[in-house]
N, C-alpha and C. Protein backbone atom coordinates (compact mmCIF):
# COMPACT_ATOMS: atom_id res chain seq x y z
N UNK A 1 0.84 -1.18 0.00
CA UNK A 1 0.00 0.00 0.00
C UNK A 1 0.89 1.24 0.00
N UNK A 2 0.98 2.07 -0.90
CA UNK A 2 1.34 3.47 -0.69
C UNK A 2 0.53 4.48 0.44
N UNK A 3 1.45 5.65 0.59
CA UNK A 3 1.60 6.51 1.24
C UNK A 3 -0.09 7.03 1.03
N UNK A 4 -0.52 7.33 0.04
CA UNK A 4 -1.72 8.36 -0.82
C UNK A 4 -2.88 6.98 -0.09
N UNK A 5 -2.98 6.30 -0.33
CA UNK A 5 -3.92 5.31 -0.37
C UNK A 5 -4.38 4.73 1.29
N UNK A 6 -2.89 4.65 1.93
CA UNK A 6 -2.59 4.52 3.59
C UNK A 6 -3.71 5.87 3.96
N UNK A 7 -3.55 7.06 3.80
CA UNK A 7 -3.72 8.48 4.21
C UNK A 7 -5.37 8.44 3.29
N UNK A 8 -6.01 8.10 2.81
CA UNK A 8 -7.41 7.70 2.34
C UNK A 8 -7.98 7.07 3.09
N UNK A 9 -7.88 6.28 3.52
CA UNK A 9 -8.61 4.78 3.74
C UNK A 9 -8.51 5.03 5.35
N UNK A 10 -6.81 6.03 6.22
CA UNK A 10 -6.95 6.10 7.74
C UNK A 10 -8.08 6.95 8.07
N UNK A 11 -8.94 6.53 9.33
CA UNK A 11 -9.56 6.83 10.61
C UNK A 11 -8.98 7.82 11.09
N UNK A 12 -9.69 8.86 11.33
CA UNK A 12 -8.96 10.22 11.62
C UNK A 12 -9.34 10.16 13.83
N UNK A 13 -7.98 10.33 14.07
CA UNK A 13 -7.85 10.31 15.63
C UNK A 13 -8.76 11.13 16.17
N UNK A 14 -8.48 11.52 17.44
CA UNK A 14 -9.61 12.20 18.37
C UNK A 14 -8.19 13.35 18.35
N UNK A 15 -7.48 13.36 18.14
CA UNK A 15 -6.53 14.42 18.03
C UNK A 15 -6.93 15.07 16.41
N UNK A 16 -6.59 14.36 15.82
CA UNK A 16 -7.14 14.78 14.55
C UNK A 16 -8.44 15.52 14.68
N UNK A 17 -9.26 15.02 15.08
CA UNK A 17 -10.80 15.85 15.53
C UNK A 17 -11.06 17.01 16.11
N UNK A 18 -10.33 17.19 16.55
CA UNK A 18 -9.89 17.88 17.84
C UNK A 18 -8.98 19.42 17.40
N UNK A 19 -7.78 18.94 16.64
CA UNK A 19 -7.33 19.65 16.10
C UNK A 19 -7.91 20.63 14.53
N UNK A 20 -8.89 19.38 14.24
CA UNK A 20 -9.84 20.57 12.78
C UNK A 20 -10.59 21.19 13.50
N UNK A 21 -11.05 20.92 14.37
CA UNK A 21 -12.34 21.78 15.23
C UNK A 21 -11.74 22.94 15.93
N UNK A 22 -10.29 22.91 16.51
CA UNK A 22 -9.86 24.31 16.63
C UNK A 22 -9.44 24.83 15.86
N UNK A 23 -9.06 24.50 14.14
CA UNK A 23 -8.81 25.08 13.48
C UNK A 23 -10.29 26.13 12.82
N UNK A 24 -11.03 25.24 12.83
CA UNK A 24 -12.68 25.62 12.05
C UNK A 24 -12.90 26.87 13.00
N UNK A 25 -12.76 26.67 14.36
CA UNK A 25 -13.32 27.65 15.44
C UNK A 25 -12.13 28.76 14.91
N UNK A 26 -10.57 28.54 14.75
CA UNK A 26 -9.80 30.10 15.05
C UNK A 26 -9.92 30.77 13.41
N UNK A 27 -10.47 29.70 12.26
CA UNK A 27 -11.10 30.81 11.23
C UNK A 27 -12.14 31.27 11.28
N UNK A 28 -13.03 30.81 11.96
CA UNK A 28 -14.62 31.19 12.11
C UNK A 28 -13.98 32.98 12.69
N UNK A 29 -13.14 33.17 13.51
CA UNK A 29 -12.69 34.35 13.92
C UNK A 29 -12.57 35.31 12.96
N UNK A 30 -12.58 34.96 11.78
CA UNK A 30 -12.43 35.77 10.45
C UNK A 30 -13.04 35.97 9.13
N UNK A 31 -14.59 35.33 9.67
CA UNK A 31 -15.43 35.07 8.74
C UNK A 31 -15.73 36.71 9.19
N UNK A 32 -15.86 37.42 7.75
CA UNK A 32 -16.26 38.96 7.54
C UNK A 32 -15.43 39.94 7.40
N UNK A 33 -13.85 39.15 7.90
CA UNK A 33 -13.17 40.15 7.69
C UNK A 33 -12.94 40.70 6.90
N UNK A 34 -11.86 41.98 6.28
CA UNK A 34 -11.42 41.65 4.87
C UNK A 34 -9.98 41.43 4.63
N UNK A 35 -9.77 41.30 3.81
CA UNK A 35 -8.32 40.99 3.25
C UNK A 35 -7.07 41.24 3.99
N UNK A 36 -7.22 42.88 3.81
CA UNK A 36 -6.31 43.46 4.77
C UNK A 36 -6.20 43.37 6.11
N UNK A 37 -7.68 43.27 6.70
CA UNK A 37 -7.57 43.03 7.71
C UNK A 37 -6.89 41.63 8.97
N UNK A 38 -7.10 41.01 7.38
CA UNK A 38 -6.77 39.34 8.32
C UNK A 38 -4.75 39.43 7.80
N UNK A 39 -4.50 40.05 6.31
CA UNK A 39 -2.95 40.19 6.69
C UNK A 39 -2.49 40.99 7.16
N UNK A 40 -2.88 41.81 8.18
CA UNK A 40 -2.80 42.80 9.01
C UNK A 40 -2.27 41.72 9.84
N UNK A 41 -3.18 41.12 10.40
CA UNK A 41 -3.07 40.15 11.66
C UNK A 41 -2.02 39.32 11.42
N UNK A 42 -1.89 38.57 10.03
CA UNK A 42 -1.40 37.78 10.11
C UNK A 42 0.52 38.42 10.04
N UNK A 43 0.52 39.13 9.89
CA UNK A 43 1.76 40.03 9.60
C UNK A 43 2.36 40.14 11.28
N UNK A 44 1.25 40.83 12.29
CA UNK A 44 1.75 41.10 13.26
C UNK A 44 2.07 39.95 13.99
N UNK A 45 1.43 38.51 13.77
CA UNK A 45 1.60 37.24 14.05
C UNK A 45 2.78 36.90 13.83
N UNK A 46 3.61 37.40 12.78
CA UNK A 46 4.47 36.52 12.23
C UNK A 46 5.75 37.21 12.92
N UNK A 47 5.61 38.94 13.03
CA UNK A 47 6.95 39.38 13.60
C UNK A 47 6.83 39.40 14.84
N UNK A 48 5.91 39.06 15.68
CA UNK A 48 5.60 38.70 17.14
C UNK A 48 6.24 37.39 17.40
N UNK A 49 6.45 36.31 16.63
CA UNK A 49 6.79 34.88 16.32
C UNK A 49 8.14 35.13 16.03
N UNK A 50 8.91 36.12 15.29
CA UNK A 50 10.19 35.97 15.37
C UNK A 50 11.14 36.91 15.99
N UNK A 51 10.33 38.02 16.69
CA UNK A 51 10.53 38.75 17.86
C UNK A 51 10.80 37.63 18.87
N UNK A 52 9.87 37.00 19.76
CA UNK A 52 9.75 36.35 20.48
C UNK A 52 10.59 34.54 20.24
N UNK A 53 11.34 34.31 19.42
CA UNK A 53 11.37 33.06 18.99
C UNK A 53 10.36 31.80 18.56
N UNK A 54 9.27 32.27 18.76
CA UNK A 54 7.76 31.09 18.49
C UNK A 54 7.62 30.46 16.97
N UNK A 55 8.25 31.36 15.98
CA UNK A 55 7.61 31.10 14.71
C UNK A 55 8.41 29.97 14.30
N UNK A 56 7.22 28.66 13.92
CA UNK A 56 7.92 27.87 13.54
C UNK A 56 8.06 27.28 12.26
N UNK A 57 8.21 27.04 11.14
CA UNK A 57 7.52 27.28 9.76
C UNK A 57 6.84 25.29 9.72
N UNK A 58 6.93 24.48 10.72
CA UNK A 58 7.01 23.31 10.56
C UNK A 58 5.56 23.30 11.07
N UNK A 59 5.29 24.18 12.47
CA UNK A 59 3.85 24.32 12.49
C UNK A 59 3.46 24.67 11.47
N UNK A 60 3.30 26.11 10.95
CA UNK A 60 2.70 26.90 10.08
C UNK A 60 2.35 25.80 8.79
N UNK A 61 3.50 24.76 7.94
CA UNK A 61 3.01 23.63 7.23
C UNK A 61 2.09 23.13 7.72
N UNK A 62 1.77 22.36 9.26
CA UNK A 62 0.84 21.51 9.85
C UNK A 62 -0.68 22.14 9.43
N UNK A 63 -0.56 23.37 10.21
CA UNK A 63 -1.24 24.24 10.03
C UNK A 63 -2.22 24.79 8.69
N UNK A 64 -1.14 24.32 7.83
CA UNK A 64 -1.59 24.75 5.95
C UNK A 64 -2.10 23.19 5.68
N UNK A 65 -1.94 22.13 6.37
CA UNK A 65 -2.00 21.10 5.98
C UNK A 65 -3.77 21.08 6.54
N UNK A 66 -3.38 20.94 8.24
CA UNK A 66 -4.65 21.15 8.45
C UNK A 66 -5.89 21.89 7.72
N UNK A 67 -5.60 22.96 7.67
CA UNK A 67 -6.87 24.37 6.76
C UNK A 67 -7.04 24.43 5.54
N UNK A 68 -6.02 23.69 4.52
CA UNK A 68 -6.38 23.64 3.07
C UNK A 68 -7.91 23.12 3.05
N UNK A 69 -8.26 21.78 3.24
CA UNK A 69 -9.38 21.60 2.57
C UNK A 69 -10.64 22.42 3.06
N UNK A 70 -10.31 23.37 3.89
CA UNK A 70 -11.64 23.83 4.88
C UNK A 70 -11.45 25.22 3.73
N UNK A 71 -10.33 25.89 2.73
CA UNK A 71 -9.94 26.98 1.91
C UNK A 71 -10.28 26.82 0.75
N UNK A 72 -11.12 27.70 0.13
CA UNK A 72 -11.05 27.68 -1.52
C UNK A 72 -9.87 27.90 -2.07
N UNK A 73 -9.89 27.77 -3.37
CA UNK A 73 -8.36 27.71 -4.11
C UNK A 73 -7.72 28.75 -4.14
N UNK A 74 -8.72 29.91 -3.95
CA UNK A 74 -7.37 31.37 -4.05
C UNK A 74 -6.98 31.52 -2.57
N UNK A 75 -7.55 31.56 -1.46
CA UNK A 75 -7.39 31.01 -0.55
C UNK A 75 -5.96 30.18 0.19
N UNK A 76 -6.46 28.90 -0.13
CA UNK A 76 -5.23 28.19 -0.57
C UNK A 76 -3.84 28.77 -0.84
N UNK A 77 -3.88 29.14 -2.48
CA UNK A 77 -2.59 29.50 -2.82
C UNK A 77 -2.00 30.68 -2.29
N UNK A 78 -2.84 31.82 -1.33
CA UNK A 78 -2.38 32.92 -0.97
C UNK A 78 -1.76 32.78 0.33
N UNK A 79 -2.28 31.44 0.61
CA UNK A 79 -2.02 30.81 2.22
C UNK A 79 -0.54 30.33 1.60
N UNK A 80 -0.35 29.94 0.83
CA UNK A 80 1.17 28.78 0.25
C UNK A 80 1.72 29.87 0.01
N UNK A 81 1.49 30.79 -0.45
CA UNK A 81 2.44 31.82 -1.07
C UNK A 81 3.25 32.66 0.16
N UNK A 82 1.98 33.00 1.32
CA UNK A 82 2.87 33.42 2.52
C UNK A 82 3.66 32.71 3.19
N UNK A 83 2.92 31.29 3.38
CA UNK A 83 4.30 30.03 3.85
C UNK A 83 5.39 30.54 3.29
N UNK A 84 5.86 30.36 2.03
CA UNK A 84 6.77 30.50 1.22
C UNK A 84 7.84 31.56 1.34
N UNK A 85 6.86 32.40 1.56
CA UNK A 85 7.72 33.90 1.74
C UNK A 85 8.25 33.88 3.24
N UNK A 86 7.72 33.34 3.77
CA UNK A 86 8.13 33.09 5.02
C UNK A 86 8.71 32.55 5.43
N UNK A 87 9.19 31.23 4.92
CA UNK A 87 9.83 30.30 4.52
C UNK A 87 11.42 30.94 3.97
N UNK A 88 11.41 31.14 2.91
CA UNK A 88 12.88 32.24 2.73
C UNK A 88 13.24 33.32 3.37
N UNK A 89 12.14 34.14 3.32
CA UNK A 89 12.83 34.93 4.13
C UNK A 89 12.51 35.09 5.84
């Protein structure tokens, strides 16, 4: 069995459960916002995170891993694109 097929077919944990449901709840925090407003936030998040040492980009993947399918596609890629940038620099 491959990797793709293993990750189909698994039973999602009570951690797993657990963890989409606080994800669903800390975007529900941003249903209405707008644009700017949420990379506003997410900006001050990020130099608060490397002010402080917190930012970790291994969460922030988990994190993109977790919330993709709950994201439409522009969504999505605007979410990958800040990983990214974040990521290099």
């Amino acid at each position: 069995m491959d990797f793709r097929s293993f990750m189909k077919n698994r039973k999602p944990s009570d951690s797993d459960k657990k963890n989409e449901a606080d994800i669903k709840e800390k975007l529900k925090r941003y249903e209405g916002k707008s644009r700017g407003d949420i990379m506003s936030e997410l900006t001050r998040a990020i130099e608060k995170g490397k002010r402080d040492g917190t930012l970790s980009i291994s969460e922030l993947e988990n994190y993109y891993k977790m919330a993709s399918p709950m994201l439409n596609d522009e969504q999505r890629k605007k979410m990958r694109e800040i990983i990214d940038g974040i990521s290099k620099g």
